[in-house]
Protein backbone atom coordinates (compact mmCIF):
# COMPACT_ATOMS: atom_id res chain seq x y z
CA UNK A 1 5.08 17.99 18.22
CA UNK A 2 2.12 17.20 20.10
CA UNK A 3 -0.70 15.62 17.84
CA UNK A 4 -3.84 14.34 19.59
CA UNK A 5 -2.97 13.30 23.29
CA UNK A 6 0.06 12.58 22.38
CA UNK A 7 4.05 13.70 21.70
CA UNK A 8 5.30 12.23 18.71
CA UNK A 9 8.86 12.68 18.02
CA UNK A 10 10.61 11.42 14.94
CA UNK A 11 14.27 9.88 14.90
CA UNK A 12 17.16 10.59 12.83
CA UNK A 13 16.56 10.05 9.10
CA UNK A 14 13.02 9.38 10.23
CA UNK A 15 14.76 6.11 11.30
CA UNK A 16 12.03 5.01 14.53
CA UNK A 17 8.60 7.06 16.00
CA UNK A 18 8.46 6.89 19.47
CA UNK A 19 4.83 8.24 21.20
CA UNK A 20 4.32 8.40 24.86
CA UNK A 21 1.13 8.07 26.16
CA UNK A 22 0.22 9.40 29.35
CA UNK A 23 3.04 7.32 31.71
CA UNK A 24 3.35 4.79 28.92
CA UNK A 25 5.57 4.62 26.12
CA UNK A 26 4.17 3.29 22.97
CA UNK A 27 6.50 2.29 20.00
CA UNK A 28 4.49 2.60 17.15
CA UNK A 29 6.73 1.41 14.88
CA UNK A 30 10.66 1.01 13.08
CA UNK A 31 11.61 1.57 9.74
CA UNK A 32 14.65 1.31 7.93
CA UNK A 33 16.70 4.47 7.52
CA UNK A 34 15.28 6.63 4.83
CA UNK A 35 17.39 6.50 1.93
CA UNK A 36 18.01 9.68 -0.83
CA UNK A 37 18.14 6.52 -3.59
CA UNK A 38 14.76 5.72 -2.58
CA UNK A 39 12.24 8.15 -4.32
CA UNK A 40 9.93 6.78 -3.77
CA UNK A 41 9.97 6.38 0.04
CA UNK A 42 10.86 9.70 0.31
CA UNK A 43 7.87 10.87 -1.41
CA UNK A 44 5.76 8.33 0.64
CA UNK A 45 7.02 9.80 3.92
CA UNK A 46 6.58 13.45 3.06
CA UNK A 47 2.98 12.93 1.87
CA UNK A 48 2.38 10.87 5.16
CA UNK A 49 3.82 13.84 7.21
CA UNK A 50 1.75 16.15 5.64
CA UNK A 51 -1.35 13.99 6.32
CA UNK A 52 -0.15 14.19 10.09
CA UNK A 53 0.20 17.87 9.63
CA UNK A 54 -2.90 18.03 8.30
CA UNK A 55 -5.12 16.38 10.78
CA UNK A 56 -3.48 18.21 13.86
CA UNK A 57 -5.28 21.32 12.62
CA UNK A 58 -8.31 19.35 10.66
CA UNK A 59 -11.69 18.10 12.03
CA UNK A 60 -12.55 14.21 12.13
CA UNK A 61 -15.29 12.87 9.46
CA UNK A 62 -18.57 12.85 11.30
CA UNK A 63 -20.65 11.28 9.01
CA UNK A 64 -22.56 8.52 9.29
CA UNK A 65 -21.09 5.67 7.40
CA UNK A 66 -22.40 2.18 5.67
CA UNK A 67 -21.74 -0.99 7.86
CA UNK A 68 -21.79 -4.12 6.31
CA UNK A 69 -24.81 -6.04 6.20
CA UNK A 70 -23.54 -9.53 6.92
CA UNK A 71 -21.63 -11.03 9.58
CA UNK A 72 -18.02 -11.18 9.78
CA UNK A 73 -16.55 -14.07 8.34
CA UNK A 74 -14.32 -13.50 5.90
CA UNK A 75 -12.97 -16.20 3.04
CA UNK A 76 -9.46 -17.89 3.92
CA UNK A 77 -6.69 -19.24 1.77
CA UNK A 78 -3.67 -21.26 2.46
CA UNK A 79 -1.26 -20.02 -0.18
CA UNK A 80 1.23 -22.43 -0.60
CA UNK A 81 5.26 -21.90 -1.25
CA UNK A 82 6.04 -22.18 -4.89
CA UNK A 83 9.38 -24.82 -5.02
CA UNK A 84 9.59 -24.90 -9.08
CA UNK A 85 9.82 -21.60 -10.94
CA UNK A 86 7.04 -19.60 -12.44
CA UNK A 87 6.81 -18.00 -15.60
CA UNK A 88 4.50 -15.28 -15.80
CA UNK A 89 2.48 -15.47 -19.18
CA UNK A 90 -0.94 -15.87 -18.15
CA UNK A 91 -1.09 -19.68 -18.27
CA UNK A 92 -0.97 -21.24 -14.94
CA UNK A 93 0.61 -24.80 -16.67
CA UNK A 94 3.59 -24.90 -14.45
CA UNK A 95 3.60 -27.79 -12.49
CA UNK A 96 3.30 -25.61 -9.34
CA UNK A 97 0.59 -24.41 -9.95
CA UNK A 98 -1.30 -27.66 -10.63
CA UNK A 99 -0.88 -28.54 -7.22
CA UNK A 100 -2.66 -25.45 -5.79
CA UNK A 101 -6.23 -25.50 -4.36
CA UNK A 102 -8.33 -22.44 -6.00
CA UNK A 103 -10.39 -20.29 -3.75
CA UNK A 104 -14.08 -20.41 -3.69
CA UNK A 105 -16.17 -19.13 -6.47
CA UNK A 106 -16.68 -15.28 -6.33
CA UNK A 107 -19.34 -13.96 -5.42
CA UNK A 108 -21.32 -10.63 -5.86
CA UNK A 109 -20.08 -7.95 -3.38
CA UNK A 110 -22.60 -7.62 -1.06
CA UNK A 111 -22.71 -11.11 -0.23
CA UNK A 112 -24.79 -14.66 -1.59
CA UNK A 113 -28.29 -13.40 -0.24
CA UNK A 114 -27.86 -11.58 -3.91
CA UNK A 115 -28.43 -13.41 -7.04
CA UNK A 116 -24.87 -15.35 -8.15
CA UNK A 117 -22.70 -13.73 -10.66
CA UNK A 118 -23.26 -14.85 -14.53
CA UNK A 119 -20.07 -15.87 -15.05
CA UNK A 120 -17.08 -17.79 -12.92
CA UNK A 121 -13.75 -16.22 -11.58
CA UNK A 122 -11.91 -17.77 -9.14
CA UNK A 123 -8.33 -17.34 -8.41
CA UNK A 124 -4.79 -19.24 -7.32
CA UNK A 125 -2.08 -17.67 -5.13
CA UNK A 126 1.30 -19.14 -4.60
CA UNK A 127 4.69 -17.50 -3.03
CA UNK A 128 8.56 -17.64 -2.97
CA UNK A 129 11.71 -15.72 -1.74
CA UNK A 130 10.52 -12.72 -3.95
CA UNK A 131 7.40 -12.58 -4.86
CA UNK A 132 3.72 -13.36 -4.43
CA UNK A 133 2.15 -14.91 -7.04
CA UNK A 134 -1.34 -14.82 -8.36
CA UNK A 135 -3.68 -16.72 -10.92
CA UNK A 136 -7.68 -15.44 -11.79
CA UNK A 137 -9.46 -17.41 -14.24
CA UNK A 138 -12.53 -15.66 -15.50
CA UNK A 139 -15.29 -17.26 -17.70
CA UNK A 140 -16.20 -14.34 -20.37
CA UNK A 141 -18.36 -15.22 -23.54
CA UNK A 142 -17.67 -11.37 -24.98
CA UNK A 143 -14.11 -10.28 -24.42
CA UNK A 144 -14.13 -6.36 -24.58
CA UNK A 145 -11.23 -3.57 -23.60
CA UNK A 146 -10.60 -0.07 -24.60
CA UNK A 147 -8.00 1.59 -22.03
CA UNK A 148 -4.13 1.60 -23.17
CA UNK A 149 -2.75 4.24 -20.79
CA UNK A 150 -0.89 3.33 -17.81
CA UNK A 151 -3.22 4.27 -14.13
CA UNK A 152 -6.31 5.12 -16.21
CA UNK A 153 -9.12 4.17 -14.06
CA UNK A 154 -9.61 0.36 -15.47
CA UNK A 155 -12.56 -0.19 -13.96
CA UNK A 156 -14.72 2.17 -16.64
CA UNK A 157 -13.64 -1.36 -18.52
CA UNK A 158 -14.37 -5.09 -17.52
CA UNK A 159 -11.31 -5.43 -15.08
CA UNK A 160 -9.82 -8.18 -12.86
CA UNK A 161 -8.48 -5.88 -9.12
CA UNK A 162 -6.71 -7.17 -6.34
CA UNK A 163 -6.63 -5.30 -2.99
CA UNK A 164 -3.83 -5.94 0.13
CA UNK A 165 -3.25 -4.51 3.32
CA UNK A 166 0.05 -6.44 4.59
CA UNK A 167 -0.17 -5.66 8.35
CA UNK A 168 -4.07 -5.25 8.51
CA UNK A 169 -4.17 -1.77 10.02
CA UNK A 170 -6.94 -0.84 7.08
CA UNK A 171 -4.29 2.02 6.19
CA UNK A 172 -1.64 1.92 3.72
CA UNK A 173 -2.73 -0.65 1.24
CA UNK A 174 -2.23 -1.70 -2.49
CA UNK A 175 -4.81 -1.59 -5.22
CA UNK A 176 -3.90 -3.40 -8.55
CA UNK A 177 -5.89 -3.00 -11.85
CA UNK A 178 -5.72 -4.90 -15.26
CA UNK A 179 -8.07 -5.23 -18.33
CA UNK A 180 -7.74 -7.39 -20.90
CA UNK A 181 -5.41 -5.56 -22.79
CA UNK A 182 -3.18 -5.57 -19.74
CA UNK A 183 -3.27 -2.08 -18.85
CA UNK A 184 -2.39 -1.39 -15.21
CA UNK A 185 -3.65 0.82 -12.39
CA UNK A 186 -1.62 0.45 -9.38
CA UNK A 187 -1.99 3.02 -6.63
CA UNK A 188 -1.40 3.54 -2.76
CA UNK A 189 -4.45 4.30 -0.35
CA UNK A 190 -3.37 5.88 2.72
CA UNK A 191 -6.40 4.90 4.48
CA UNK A 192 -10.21 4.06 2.79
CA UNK A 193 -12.26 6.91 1.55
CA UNK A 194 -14.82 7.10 4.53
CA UNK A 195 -11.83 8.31 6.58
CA UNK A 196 -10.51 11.15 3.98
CA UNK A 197 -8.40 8.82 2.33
CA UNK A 198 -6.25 9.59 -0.91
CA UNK A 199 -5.48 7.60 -3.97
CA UNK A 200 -1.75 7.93 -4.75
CA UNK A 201 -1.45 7.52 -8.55
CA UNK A 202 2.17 8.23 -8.88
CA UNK A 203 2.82 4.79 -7.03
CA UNK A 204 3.84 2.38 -9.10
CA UNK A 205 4.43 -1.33 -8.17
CA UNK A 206 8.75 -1.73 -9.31
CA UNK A 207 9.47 -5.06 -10.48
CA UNK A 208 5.42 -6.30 -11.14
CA UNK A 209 5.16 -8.82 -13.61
CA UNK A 210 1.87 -8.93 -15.10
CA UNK A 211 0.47 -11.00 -18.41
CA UNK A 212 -2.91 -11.54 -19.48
CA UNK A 213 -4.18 -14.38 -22.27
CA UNK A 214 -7.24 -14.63 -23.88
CA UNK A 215 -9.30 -17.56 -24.82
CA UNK A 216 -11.34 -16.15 -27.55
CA UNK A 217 -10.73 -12.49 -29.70
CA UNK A 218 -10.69 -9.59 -28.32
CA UNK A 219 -13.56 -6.96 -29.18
CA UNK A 220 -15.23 -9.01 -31.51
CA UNK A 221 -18.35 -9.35 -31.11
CA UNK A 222 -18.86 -12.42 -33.75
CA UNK A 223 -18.25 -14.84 -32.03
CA UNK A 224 -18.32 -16.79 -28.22
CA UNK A 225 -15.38 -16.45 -25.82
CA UNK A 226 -14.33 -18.58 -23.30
CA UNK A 227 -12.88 -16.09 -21.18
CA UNK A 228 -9.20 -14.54 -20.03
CA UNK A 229 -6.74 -15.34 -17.45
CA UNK A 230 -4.38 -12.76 -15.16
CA UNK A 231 -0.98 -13.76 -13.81
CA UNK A 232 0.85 -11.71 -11.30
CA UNK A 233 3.87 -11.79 -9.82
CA UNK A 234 3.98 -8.58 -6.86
CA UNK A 235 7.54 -8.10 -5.41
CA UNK A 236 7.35 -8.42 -1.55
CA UNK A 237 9.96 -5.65 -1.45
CA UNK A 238 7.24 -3.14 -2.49
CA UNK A 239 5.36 -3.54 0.78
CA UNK A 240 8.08 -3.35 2.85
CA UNK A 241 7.74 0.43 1.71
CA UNK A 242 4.41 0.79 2.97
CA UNK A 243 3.79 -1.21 6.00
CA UNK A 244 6.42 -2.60 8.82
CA UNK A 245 5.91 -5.93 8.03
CA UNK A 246 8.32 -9.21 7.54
CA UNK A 247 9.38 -10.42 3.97
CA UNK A 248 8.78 -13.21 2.68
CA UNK A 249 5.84 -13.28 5.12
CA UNK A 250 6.72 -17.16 6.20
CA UNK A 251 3.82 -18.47 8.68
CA UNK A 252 2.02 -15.25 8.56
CA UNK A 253 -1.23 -14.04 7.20
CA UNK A 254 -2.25 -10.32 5.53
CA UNK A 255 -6.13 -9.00 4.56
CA UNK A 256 -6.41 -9.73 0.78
CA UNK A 257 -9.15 -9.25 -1.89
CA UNK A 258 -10.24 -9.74 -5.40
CA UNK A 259 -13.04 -8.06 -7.23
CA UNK A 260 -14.10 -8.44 -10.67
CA UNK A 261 -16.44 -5.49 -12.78
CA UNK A 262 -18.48 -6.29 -15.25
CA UNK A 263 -20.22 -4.29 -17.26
CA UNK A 264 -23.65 -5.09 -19.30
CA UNK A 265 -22.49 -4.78 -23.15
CA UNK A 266 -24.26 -4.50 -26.38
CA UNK A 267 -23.21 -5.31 -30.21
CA UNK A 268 -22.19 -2.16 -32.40
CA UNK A 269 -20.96 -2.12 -35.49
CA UNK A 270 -17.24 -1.50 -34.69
CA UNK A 271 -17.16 -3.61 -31.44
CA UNK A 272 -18.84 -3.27 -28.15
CA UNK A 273 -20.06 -1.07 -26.23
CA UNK A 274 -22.17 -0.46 -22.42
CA UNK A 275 -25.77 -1.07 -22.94
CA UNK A 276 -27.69 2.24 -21.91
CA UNK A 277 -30.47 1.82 -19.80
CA UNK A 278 -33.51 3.41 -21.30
CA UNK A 279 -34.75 5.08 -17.97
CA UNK A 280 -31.65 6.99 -17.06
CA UNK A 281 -30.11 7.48 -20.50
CA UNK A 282 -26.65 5.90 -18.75
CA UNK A 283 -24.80 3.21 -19.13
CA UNK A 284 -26.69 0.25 -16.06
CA UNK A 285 -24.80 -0.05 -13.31
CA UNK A 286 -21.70 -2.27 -13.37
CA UNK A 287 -21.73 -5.93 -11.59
CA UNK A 288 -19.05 -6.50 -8.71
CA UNK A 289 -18.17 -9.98 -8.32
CA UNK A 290 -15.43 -10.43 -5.51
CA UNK A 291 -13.73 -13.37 -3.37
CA UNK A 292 -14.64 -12.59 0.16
CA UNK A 293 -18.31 -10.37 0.41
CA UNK A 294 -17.81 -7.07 1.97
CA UNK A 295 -21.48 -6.56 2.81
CA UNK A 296 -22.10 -3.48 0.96
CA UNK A 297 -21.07 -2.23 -2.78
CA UNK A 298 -18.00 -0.85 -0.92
CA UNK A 299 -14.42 -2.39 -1.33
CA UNK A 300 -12.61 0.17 0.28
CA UNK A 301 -13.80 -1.65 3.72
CA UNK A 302 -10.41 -3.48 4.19
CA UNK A 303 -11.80 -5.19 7.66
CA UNK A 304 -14.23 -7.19 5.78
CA UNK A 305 -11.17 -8.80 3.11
CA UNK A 306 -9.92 -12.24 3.38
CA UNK A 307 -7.03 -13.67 5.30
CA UNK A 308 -4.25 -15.30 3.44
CA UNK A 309 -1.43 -17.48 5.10
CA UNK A 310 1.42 -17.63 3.69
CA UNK A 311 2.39 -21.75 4.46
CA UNK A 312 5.74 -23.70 3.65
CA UNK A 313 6.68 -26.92 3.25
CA UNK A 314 7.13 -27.87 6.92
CA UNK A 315 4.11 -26.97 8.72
CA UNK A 316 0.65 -27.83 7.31
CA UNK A 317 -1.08 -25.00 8.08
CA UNK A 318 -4.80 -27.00 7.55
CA UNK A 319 -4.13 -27.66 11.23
CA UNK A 320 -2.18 -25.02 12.62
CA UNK A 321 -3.02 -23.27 15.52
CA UNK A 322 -3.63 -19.27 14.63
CA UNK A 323 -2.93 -17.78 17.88
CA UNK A 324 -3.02 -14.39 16.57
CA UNK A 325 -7.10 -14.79 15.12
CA UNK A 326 -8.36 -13.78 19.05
CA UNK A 327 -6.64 -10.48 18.26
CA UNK A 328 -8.82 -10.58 14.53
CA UNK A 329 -11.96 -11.13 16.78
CA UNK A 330 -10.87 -8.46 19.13
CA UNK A 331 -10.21 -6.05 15.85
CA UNK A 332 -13.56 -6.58 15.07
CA UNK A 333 -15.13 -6.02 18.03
CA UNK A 334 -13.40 -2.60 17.97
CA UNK A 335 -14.46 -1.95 14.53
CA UNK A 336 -17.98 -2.63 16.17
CA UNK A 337 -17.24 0.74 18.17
CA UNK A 338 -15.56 2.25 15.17
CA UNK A 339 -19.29 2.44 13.38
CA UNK A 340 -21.01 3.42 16.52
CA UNK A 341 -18.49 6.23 17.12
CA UNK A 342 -19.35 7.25 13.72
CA UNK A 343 -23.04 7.46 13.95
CA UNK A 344 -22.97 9.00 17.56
CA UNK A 345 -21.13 12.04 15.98
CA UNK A 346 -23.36 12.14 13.35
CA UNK A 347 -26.17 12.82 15.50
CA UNK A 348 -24.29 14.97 18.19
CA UNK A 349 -21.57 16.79 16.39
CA UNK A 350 -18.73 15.31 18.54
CA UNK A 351 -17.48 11.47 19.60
CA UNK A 352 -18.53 9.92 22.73
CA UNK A 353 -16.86 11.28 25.63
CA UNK A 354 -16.94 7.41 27.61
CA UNK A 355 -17.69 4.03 26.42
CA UNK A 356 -20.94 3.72 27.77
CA UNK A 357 -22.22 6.95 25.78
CA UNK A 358 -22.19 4.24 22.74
CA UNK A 359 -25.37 2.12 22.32
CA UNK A 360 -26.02 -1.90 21.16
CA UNK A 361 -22.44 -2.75 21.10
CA UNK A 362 -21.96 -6.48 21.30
CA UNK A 363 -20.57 -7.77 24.42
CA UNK A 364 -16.94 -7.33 25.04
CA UNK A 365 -15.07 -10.63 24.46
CA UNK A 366 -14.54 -12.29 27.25
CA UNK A 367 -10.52 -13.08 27.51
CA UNK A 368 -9.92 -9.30 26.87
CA UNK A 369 -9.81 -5.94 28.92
CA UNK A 370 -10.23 -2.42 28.31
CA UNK A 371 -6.61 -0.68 28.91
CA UNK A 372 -8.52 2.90 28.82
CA UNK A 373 -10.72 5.18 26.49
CA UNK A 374 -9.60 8.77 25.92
CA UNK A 375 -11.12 11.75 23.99
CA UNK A 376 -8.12 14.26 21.80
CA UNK A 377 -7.99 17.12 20.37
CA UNK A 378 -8.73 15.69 16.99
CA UNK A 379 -10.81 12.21 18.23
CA UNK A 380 -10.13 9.64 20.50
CA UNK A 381 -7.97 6.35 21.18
CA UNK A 382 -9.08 3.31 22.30
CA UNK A 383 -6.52 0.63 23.71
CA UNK A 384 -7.95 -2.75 24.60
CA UNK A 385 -5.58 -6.03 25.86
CA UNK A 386 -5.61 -9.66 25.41
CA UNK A 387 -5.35 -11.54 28.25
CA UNK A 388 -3.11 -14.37 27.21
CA UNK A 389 -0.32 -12.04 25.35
CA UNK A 390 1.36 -8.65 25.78
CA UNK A 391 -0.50 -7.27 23.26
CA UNK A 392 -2.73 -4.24 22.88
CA UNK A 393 -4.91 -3.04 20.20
CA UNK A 394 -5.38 0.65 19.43
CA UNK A 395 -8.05 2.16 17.69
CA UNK A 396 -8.06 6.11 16.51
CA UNK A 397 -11.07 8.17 15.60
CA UNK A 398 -9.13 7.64 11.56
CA UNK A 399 -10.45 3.99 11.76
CA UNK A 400 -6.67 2.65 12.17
CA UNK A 401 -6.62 -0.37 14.57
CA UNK A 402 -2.99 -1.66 15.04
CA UNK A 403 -0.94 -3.64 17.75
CA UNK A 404 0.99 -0.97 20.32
CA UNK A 405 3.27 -3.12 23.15
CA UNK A 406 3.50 -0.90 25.95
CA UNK A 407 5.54 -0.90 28.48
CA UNK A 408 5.30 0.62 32.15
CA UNK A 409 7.98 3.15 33.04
């Protein structure tokens, strides 16, 4: 079929997508061969047709959206490979995990020029063969949680949430809930909200280990906590389902975040409950205390999330050489053009038809090139190249900005 400038024709047991572009052919990307034991891929790849379906005969979001109001430098961890085993019980007193580095103190969302959170979090991550491993430690002085039910949305309580996108395309990406009573919320996003994303529900993480201890009692309101502790352990197979990327993820790095909400409580008689503020007659406004500031009260804004490398115990990654992070500065550059292109339609109805329609862009990085800039039915693509690799970048009107090799025929 042909779907915006391009012909897209799927493989055998949806096995490959090839696209050719003009007198290039671009392999978006491989997958292994779909399955019938696999449900859940199944179900993944029918909804993600549909979405294709969908936006052949669907207009582009043309609203202005939020950009974030600090500059781009996201937090970085070097997660280290875990050689002794891990049991998940929501005490990190392994001896792996002593040897572990923990990021920096979180901060609120939309960055430190706003005042610091109340309490500490900070968090640990470690990996192996299987799985990836994570450890938040959260200072808390009243312990409170009320939802039981599996993918009730956690955050109406105080909640602990971790956000990945493996291949850092901003589309297809993991959200993980808990509370302190260790209810989960995991779900799928097929792309953030601002782009007419959608929340799967029905996706459930198989094989997550989670367990949660508390230092202090829980709903009581009688005495002082210390606080309560997540531990994690996320198969790698899982995101093998949604994004083409290599497991375990040895010497490479994904877009990771961790957010914290916190709610302003007061004493009742059977517990607590969220102080109402007196001029609105609602509950205030909850707190959002995260790991790497996205700039606005916004996490669904996967460019802004931190960069995790996954090390091992050859290479000391303190001083490796990242020779992929000009393509990250490149990315953002393009997300630069991403905003514009968002606010131009606003204003006009339709996207830029050339570059130079698009106002105070920063300058284009130096050791990259412009491949070519081309309006679609639905949008438009933009493919940019680094000059030292064989790489190019695409961006679509959908926000999605992912690697394409092309090659001339």
């Amino acid at each position: 079929m042909v779907w915006a400038g391009f012909s897209l024709s799927w493989k055998l047991h949806l096995h490959s997508s090839e696209i050719t572009y003009h007198n290039r052919s671009i392999i978006e990307c491989t997958t292994s061969e779909l399955r019938l034991r696999d449900p859940f891929r199944i179900l993944l790849y029918v909804f993600l047709l549909l979405q294709i379906s969908h936006s052949c005969y669907s207009k582009a979001p043309f609203e202005k959206i939020p950009v974030p109001a600090i500059p781009f430098n996201p937090k970085t961890y070097i997660c280290d490979f875990a050689d002794l085993e891990i049991t998940v019980d929501g005490i990190a007193d392994e001896k792996a995990w002593s040897r572990v580095s923990w990021t920096d103190e979180f901060v609120d969302i939309e960055g430190e020029s706003k005042p610091k959170p109340e309490y500490s979090t900070r968090v640990k991550m470690l990996w192996d063969n299987t799985y990836l491993y994570i450890f938040a430690e959260m200072e808390e002085p009243h312990l409170w949680a009320t939802l039981t039910e599996r993918d009730a949305v956690i955050y109406h309580d105080n909640d602990f949430e971790v956000f990945i996108d493996p291949d850092g395309d901003t589309h297809n990406y993991i959200e993980l809930e808990i509370n302190a009573l260790g209810t989960v919320w995991d779900l799928l996003l097929t792309k953030p909200y601002r782009d007419d994303g959608h929340a799967i529900d029905a996706f459930d993480i198989p094989g997550l280990k989670t367990a949660v201890h508390l230092d202090g009692t829980l709903n009581d309101p009688s005495d002082i906590d210390k606080g309560w502790s997540v531990e994690l352990a996320i198969p790698f197979s899982v995101f093998q389902q949604v994004a083409d990327v290599k497991t375990p993820p040895e010497l490479e790095y994904w877009r990771v975040n961790f957010s914290r909400v916190q709610w302003k409580l007061e004493h009742t008689e059977n517990g607590y409950s969220k102080a109402i503020d007196p001029k609105t007659d609602k509950p205030y406004p909850e707190s959002n205390w995260v790991w790497s500031p996205q700039g606005l009260v916004a996490m669904h804004y996967p460019e802004m999330w931190g960069y995790v490398f996954y090390d091992n115990q050859d290479i000391d990654l303190v001083s490796y050489d990242f020779p992929k992070f000009n393509s990250e500065r490149l990315k953002w550059w393009m997300r630069q053009v991403y905003y514009a292109q968002r606010q131009f339609a606003d204003s006009s109805g339709h996207f830029a038809d050339s570059m130079e329609e698009l106002k105070n862009l920063n300058p284009f990085p130096f050791w990259s090139f412009i491949e070519c800039y081309t309006k679609t039915v639905r949008g438009y693509e933009l493919i940019v190249g680094l000059e030292d690799t064989k790489t190019y970048l695409m961006l679509s009107e959908d926000g999605r900005i992912r690697g394409v090799p092309i090659k001339n025929e």
